[in-house]
PDB file of N, CA and C in Angstrom:
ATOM      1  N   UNK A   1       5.650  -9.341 -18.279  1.00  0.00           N
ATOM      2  CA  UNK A   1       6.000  -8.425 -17.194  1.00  0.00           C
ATOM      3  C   UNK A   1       6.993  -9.134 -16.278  1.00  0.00           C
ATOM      4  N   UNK A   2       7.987  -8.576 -15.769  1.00  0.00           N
ATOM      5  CA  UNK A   2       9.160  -8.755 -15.021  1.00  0.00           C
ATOM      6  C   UNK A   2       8.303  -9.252 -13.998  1.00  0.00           C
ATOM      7  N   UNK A   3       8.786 -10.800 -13.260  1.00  0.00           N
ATOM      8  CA  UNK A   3       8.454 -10.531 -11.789  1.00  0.00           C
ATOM      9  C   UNK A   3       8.251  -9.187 -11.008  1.00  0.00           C
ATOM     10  N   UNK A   4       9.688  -9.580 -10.677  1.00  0.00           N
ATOM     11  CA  UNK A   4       9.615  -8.108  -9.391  1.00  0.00           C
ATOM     12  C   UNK A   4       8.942  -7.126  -9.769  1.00  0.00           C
ATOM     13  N   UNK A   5       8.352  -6.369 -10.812  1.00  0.00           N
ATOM     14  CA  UNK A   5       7.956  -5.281 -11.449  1.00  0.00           C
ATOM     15  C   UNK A   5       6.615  -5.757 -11.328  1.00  0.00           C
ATOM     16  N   UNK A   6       5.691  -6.977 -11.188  1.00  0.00           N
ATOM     17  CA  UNK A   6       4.698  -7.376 -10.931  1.00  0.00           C
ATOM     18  C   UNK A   6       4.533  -7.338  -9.755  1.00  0.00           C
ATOM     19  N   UNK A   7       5.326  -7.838  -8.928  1.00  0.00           N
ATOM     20  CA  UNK A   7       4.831  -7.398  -7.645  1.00  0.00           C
ATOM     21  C   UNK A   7       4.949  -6.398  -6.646  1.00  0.00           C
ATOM     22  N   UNK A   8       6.186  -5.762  -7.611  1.00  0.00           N
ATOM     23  CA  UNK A   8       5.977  -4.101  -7.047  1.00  0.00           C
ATOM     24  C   UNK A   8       5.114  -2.839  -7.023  1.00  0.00           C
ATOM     25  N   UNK A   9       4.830  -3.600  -8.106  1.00  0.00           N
ATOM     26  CA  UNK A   9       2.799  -2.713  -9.195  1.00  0.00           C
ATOM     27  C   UNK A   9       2.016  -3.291  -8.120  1.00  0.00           C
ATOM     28  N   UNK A  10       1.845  -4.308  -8.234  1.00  0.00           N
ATOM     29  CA  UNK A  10       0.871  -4.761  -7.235  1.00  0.00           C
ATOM     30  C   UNK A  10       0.596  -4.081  -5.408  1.00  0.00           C
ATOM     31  N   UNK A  11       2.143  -4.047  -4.967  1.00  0.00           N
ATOM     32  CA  UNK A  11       1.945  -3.550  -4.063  1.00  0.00           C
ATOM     33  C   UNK A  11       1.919  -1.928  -3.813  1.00  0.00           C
ATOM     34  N   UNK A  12       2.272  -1.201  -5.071  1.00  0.00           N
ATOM     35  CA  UNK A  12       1.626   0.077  -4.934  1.00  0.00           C
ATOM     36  C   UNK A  12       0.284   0.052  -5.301  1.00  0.00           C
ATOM     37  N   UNK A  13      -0.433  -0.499  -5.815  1.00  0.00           N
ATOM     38  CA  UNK A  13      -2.217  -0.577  -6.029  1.00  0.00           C
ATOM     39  C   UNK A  13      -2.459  -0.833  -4.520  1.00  0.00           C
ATOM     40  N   UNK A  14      -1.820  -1.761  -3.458  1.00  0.00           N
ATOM     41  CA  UNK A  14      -2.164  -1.951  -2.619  1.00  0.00           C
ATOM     42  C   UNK A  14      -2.055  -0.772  -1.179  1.00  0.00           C
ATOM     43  N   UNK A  15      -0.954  -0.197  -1.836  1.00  0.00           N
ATOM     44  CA  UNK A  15      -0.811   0.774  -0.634  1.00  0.00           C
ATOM     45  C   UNK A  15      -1.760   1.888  -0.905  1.00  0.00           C
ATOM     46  N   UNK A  16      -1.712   2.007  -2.448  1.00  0.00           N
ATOM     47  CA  UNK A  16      -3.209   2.985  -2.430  1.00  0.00           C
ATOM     48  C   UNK A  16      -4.235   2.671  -2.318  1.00  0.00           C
ATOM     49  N   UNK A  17      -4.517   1.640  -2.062  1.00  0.00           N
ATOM     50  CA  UNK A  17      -6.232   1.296  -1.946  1.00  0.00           C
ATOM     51  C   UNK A  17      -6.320   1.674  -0.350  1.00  0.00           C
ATOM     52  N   UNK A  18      -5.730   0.573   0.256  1.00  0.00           N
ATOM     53  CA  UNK A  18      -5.374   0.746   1.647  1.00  0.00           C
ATOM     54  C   UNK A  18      -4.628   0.659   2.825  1.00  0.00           C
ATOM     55  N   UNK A  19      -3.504   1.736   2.402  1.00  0.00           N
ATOM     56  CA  UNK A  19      -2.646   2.086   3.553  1.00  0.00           C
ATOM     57  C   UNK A  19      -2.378   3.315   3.286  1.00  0.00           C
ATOM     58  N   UNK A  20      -1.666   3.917   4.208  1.00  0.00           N
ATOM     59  CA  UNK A  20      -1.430   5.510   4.235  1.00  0.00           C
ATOM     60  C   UNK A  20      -0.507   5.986   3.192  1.00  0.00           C
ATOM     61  N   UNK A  21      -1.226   7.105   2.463  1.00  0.00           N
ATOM     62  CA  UNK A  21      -0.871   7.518   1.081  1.00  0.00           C
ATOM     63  C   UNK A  21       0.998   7.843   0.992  1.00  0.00           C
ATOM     64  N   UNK A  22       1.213   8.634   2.414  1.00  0.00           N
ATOM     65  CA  UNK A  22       2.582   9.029   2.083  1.00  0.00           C
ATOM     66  C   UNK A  22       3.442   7.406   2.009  1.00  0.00           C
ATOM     67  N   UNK A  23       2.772   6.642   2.103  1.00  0.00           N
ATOM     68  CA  UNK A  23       4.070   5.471   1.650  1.00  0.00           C
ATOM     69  C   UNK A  23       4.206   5.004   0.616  1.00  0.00           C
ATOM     70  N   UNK A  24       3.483   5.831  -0.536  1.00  0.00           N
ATOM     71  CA  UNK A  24       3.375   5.819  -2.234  1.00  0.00           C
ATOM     72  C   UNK A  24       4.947   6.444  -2.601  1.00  0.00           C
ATOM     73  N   UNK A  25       5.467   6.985  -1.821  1.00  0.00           N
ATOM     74  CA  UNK A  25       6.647   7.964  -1.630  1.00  0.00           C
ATOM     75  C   UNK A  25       8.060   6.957  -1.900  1.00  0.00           C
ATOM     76  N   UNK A  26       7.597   5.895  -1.001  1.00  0.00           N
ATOM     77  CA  UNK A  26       8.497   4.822  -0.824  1.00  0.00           C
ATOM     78  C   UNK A  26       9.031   4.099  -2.167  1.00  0.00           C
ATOM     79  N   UNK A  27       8.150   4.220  -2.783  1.00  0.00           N
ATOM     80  CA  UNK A  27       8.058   3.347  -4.314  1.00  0.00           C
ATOM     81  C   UNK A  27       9.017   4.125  -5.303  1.00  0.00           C
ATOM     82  N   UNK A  28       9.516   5.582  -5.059  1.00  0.00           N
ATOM     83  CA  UNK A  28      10.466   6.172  -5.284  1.00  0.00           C
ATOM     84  C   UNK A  28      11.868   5.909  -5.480  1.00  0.00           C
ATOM     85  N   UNK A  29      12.843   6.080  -6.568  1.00  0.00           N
ATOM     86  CA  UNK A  29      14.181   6.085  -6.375  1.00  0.00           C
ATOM     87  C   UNK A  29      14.838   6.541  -5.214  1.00  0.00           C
ATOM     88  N   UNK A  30      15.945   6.111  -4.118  1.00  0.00           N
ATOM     89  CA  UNK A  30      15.929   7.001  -3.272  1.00  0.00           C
ATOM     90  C   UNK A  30      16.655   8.312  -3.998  1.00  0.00           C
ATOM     91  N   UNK A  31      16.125   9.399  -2.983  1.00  0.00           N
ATOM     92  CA  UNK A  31      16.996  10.751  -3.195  1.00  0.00           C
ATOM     93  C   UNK A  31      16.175  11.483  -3.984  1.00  0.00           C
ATOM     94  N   UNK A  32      15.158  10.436  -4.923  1.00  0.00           N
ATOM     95  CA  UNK A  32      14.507  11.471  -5.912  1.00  0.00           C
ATOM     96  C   UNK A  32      12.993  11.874  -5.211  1.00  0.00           C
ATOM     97  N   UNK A  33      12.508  11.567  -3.857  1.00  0.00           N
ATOM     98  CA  UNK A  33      11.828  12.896  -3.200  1.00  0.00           C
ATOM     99  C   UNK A  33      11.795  13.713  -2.593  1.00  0.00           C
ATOM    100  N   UNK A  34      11.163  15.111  -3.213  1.00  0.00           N
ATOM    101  CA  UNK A  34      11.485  16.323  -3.049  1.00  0.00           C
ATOM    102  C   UNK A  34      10.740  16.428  -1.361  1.00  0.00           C
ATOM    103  N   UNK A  35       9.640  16.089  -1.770  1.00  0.00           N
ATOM    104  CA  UNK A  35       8.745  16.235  -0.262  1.00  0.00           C
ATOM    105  C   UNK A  35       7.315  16.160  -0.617  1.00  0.00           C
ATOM    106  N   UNK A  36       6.923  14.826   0.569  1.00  0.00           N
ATOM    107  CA  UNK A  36       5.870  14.749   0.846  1.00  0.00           C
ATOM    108  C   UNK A  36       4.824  15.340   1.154  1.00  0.00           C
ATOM    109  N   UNK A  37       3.343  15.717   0.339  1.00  0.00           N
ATOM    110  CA  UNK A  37       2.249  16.376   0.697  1.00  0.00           C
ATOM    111  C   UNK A  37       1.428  16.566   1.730  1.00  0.00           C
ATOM    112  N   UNK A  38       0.988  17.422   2.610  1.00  0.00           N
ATOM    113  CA  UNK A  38       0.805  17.187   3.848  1.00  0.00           C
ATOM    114  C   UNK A  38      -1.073  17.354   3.459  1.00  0.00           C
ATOM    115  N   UNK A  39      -1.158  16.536   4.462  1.00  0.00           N
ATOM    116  CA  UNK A  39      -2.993  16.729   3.901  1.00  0.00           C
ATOM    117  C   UNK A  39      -3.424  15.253   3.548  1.00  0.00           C
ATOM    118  N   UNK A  40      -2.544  14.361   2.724  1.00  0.00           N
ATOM    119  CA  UNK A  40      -2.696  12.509   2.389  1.00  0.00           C
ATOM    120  C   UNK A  40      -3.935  11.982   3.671  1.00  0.00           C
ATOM    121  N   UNK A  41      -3.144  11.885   4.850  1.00  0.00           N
ATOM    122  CA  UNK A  41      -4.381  11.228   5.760  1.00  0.00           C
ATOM    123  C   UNK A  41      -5.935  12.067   5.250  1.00  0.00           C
ATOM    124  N   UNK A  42      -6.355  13.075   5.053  1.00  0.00           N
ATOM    125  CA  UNK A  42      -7.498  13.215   4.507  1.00  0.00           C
ATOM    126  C   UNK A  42      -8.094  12.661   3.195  1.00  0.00           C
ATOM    127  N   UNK A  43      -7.386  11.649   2.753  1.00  0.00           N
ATOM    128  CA  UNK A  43      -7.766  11.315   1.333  1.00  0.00           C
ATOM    129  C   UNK A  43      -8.422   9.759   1.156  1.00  0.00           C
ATOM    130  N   UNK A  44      -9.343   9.259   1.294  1.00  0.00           N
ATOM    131  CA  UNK A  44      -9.822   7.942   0.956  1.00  0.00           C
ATOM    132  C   UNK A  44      -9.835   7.593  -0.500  1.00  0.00           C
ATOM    133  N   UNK A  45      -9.253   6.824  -0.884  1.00  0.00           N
ATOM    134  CA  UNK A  45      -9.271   6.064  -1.844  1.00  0.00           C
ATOM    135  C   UNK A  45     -10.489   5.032  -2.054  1.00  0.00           C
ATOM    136  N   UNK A  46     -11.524   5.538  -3.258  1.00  0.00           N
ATOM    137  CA  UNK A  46     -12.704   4.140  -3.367  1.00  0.00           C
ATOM    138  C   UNK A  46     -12.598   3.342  -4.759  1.00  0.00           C
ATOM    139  N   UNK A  47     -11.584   3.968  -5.120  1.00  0.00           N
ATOM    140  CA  UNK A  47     -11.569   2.699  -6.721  1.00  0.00           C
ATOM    141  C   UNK A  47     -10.084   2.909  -7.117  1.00  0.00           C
ATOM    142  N   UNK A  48      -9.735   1.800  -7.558  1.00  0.00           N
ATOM    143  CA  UNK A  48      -8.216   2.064  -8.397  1.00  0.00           C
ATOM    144  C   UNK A  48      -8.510   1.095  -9.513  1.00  0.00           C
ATOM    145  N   UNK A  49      -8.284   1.455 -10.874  1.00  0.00           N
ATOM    146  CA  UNK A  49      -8.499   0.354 -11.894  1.00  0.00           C
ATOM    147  C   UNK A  49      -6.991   0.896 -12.661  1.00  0.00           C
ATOM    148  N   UNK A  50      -6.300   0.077 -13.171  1.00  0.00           N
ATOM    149  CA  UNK A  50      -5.192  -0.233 -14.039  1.00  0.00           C
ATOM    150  C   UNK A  50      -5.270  -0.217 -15.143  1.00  0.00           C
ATOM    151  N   UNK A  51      -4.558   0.089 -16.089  1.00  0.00           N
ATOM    152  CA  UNK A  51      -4.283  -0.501 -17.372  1.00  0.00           C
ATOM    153  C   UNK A  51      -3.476  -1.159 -17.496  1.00  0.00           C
ATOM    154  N   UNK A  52      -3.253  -2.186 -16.761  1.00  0.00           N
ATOM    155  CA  UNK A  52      -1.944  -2.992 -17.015  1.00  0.00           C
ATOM    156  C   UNK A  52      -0.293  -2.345 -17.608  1.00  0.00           C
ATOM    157  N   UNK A  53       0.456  -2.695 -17.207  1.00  0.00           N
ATOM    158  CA  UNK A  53       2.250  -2.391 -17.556  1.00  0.00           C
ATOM    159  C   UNK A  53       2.171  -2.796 -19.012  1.00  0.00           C
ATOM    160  N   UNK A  54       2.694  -1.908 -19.521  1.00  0.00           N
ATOM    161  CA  UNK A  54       3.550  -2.208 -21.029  1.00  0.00           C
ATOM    162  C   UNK A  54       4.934  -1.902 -20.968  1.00  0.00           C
ATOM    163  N   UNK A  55       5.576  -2.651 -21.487  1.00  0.00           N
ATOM    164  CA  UNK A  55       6.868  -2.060 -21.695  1.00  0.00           C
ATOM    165  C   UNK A  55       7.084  -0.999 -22.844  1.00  0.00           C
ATOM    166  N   UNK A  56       7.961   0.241 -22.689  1.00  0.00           N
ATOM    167  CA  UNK A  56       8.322   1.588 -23.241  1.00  0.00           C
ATOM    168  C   UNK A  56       9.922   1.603 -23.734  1.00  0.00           C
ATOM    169  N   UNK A  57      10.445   0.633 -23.456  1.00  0.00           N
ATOM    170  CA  UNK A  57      12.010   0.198 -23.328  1.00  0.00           C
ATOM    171  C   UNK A  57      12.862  -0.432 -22.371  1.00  0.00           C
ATOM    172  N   UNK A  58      14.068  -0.716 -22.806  1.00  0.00           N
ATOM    173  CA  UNK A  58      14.554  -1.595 -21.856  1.00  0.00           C
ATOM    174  C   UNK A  58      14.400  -0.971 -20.328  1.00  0.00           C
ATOM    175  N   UNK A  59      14.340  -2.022 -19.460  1.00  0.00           N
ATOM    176  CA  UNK A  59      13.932  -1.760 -18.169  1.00  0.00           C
ATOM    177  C   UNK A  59      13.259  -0.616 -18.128  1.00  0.00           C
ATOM    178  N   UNK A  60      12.293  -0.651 -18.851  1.00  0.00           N
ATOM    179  CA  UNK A  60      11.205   0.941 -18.566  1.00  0.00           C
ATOM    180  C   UNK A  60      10.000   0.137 -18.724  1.00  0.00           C
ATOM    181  N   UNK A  61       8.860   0.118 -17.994  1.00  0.00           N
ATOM    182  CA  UNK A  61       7.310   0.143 -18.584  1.00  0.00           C
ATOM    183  C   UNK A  61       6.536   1.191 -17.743  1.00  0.00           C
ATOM    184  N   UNK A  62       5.338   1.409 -18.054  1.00  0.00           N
ATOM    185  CA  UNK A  62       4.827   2.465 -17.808  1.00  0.00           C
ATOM    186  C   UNK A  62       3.072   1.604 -17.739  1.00  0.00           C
ATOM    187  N   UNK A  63       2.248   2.243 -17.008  1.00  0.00           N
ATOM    188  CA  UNK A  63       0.759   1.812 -16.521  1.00  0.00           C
ATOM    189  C   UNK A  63       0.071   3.385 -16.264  1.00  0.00           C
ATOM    190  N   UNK A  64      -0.977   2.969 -16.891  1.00  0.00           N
ATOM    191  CA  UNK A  64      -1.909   3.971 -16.269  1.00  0.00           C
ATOM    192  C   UNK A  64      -3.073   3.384 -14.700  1.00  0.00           C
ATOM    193  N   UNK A  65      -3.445   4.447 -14.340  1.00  0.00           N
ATOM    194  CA  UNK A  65      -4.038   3.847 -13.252  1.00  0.00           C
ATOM    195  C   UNK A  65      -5.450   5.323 -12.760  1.00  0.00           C
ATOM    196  N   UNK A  66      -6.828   4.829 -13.093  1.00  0.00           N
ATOM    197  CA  UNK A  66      -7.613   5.827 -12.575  1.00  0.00           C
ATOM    198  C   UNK A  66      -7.899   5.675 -11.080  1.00  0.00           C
ATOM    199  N   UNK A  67      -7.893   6.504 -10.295  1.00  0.00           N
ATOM    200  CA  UNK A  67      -8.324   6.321  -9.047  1.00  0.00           C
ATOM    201  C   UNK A  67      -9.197   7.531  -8.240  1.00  0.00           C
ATOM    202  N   UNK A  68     -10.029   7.136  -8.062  1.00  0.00           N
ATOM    203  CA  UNK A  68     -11.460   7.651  -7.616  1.00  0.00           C
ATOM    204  C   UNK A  68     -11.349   7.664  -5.817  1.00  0.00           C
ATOM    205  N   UNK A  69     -11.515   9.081  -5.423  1.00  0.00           N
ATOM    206  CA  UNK A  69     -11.027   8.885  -3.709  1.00  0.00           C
ATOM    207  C   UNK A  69     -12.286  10.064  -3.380  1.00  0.00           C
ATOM    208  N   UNK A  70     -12.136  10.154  -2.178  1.00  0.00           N
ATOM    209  CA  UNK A  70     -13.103  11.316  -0.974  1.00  0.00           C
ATOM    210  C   UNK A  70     -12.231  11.888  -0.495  1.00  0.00           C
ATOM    211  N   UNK A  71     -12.174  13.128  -0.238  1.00  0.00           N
ATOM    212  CA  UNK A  71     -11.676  14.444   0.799  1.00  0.00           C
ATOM    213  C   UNK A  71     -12.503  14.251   1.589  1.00  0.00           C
ATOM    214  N   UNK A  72     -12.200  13.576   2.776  1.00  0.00           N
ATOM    215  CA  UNK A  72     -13.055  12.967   3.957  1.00  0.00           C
ATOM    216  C   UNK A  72     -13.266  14.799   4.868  1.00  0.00           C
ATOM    217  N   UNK A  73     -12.326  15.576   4.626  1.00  0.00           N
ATOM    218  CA  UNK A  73     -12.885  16.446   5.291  1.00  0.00           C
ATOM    219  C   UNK A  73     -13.994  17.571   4.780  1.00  0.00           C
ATOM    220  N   UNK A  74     -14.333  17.526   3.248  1.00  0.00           N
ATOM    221  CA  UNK A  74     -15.206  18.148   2.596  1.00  0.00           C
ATOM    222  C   UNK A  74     -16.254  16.828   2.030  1.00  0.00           C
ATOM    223  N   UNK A  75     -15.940  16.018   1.858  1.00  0.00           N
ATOM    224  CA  UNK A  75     -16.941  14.697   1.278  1.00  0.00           C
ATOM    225  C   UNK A  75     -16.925  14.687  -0.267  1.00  0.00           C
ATOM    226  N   UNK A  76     -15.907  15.124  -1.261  1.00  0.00           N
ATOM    227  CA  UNK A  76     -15.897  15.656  -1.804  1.00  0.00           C
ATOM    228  C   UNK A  76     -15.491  14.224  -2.937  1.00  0.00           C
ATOM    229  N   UNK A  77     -15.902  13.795  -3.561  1.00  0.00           N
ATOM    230  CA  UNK A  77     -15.985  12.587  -4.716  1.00  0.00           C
ATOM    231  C   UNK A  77     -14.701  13.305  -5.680  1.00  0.00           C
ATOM    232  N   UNK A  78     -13.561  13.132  -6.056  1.00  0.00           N
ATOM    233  CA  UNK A  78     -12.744  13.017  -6.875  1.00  0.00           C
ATOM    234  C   UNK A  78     -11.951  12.199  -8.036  1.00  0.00           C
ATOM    235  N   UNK A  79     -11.545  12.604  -8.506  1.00  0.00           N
ATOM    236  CA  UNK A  79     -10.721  11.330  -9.749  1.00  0.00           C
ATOM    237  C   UNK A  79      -9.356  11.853  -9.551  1.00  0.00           C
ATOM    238  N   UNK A  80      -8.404  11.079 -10.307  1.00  0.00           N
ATOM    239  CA  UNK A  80      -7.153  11.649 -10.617  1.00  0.00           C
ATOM    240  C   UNK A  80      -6.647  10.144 -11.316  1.00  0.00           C
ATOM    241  N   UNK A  81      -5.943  11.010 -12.687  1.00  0.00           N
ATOM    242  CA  UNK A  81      -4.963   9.712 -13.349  1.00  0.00           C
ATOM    243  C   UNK A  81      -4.040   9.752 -13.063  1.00  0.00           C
ATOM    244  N   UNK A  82      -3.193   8.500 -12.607  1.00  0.00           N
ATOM    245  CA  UNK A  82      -1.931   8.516 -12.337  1.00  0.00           C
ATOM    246  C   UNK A  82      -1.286   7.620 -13.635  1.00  0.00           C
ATOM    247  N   UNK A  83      -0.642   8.194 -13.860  1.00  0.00           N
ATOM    248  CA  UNK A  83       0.843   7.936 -15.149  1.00  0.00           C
ATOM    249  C   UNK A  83       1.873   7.429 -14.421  1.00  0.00           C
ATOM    250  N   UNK A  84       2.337   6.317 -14.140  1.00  0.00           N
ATOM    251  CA  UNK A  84       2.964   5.632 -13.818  1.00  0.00           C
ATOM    252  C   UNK A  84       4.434   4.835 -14.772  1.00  0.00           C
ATOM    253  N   UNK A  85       5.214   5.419 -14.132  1.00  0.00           N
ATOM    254  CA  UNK A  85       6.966   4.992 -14.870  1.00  0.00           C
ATOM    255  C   UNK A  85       7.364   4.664 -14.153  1.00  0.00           C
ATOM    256  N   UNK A  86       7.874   3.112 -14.568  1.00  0.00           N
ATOM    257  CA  UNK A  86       8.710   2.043 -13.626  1.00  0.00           C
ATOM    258  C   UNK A  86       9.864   1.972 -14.304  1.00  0.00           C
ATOM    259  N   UNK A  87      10.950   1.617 -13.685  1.00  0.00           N
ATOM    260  CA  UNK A  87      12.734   1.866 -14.356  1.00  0.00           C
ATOM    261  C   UNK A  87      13.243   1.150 -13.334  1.00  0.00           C
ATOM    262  N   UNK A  88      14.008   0.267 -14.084  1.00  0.00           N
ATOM    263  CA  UNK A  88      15.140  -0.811 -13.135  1.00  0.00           C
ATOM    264  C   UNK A  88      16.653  -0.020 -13.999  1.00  0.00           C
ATOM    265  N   UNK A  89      17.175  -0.106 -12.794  1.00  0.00           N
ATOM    266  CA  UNK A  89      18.763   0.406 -13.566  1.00  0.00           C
ATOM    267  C   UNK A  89      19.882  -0.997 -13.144  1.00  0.00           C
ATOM    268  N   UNK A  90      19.328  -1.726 -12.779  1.00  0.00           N
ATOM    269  CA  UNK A  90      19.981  -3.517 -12.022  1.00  0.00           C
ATOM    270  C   UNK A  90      19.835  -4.055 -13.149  1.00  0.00           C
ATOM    271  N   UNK A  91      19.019  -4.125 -14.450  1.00  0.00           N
ATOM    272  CA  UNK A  91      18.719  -5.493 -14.976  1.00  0.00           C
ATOM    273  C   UNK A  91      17.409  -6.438 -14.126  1.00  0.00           C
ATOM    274  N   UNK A  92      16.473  -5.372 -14.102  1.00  0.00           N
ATOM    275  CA  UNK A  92      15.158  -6.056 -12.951  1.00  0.00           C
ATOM    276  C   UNK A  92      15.225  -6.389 -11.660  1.00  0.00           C
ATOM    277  N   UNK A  93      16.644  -6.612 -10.646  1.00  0.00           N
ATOM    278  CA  UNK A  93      16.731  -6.598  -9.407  1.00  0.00           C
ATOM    279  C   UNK A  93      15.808  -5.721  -8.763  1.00  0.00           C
ATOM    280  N   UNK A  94      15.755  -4.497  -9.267  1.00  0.00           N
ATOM    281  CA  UNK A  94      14.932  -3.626  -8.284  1.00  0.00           C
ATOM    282  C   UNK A  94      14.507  -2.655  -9.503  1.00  0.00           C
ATOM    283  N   UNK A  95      13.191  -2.305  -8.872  1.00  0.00           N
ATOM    284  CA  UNK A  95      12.317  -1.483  -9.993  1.00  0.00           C
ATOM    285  C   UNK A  95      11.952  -0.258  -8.779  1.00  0.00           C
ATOM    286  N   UNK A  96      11.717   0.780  -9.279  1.00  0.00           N
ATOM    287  CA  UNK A  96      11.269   2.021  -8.910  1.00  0.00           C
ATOM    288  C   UNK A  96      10.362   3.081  -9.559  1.00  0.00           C
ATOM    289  N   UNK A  97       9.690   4.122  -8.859  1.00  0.00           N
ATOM    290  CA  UNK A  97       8.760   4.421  -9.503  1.00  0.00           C
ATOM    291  C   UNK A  97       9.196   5.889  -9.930  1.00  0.00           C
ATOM    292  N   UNK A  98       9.402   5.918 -11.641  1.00  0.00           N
ATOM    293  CA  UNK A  98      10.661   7.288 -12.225  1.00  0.00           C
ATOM    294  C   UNK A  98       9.485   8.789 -11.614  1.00  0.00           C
ATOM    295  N   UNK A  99       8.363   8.491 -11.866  1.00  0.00           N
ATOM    296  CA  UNK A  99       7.365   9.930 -11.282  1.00  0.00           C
ATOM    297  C   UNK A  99       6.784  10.035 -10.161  1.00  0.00           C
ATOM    298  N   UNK A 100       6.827  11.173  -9.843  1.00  0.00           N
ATOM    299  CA  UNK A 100       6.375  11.412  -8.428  1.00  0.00           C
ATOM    300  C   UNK A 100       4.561  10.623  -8.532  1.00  0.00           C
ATOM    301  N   UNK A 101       3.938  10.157  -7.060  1.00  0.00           N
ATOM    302  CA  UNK A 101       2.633   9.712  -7.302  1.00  0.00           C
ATOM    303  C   UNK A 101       1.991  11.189  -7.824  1.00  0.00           C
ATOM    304  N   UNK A 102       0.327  10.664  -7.651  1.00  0.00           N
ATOM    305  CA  UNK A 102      -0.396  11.869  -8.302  1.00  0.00           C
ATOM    306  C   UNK A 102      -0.606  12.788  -7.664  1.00  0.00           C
ATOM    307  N   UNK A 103      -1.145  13.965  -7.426  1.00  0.00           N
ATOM    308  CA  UNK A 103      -1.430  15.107  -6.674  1.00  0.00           C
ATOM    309  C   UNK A 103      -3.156  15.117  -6.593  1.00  0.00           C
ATOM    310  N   UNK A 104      -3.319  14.226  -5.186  1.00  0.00           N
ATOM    311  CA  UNK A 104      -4.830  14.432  -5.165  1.00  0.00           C
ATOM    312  C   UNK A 104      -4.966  15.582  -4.404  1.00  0.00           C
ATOM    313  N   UNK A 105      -4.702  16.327  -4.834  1.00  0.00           N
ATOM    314  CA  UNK A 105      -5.510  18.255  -4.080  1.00  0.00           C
ATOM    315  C   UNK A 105      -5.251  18.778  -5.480  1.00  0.00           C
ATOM    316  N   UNK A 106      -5.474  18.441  -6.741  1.00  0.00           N
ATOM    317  CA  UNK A 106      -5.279  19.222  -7.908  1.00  0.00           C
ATOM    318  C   UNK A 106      -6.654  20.122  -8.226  1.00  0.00           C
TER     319      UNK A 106
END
């Protein structure tokens, strides 16, 4: 796994565990978001487990990631998989995240 692509994974596991969801947004190409979900501050995150990055092609790898959260305003125990596509168009300088995050109100 690419440095930078290691610690860019890393720090989106981190912003979803714990920091505020709309900055999953950030991890984005710029230009390629449409718009942010309104409702995120209601969402606790209580598990994130990985499948580790594989690479899919040049400057492409891809991770799965289950993550288990609460609708703090219903109490409401959820899952959601996130499918995760990382793409450097530098040659690994900078990695970005090719799909939007997941849609926890599905």
């Amino acid at each position: 796994v690419p440095k930078g692509l290691g610690l860019k994974a890393d720090a989106y596991e981190d912003v979803t565990r714990w920091r505020e969801l709309s900055k999953l947004y950030a991890f984005m190409a710029p230009g390629k978001v449409s718009e942010i979900p309104q409702g995120l501050d209601r969402v606790r995150v209580t598990h994130y487990e990985s499948s580790g990055l594989r690479q899919t092609g040049p400057w492409r790898w891809e991770q799965t990631a289950v993550i288990d959260y609460v609708l703090t305003d219903r109490q409401v125990v959820k899952r959601v998989v996130d499918h995760q596509i990382w793409v450097s168009e530098d040659e690994g300088k900078t990695w970005y995240r090719e799909n939007p995050p997941p849609d926890f109100f599905q």
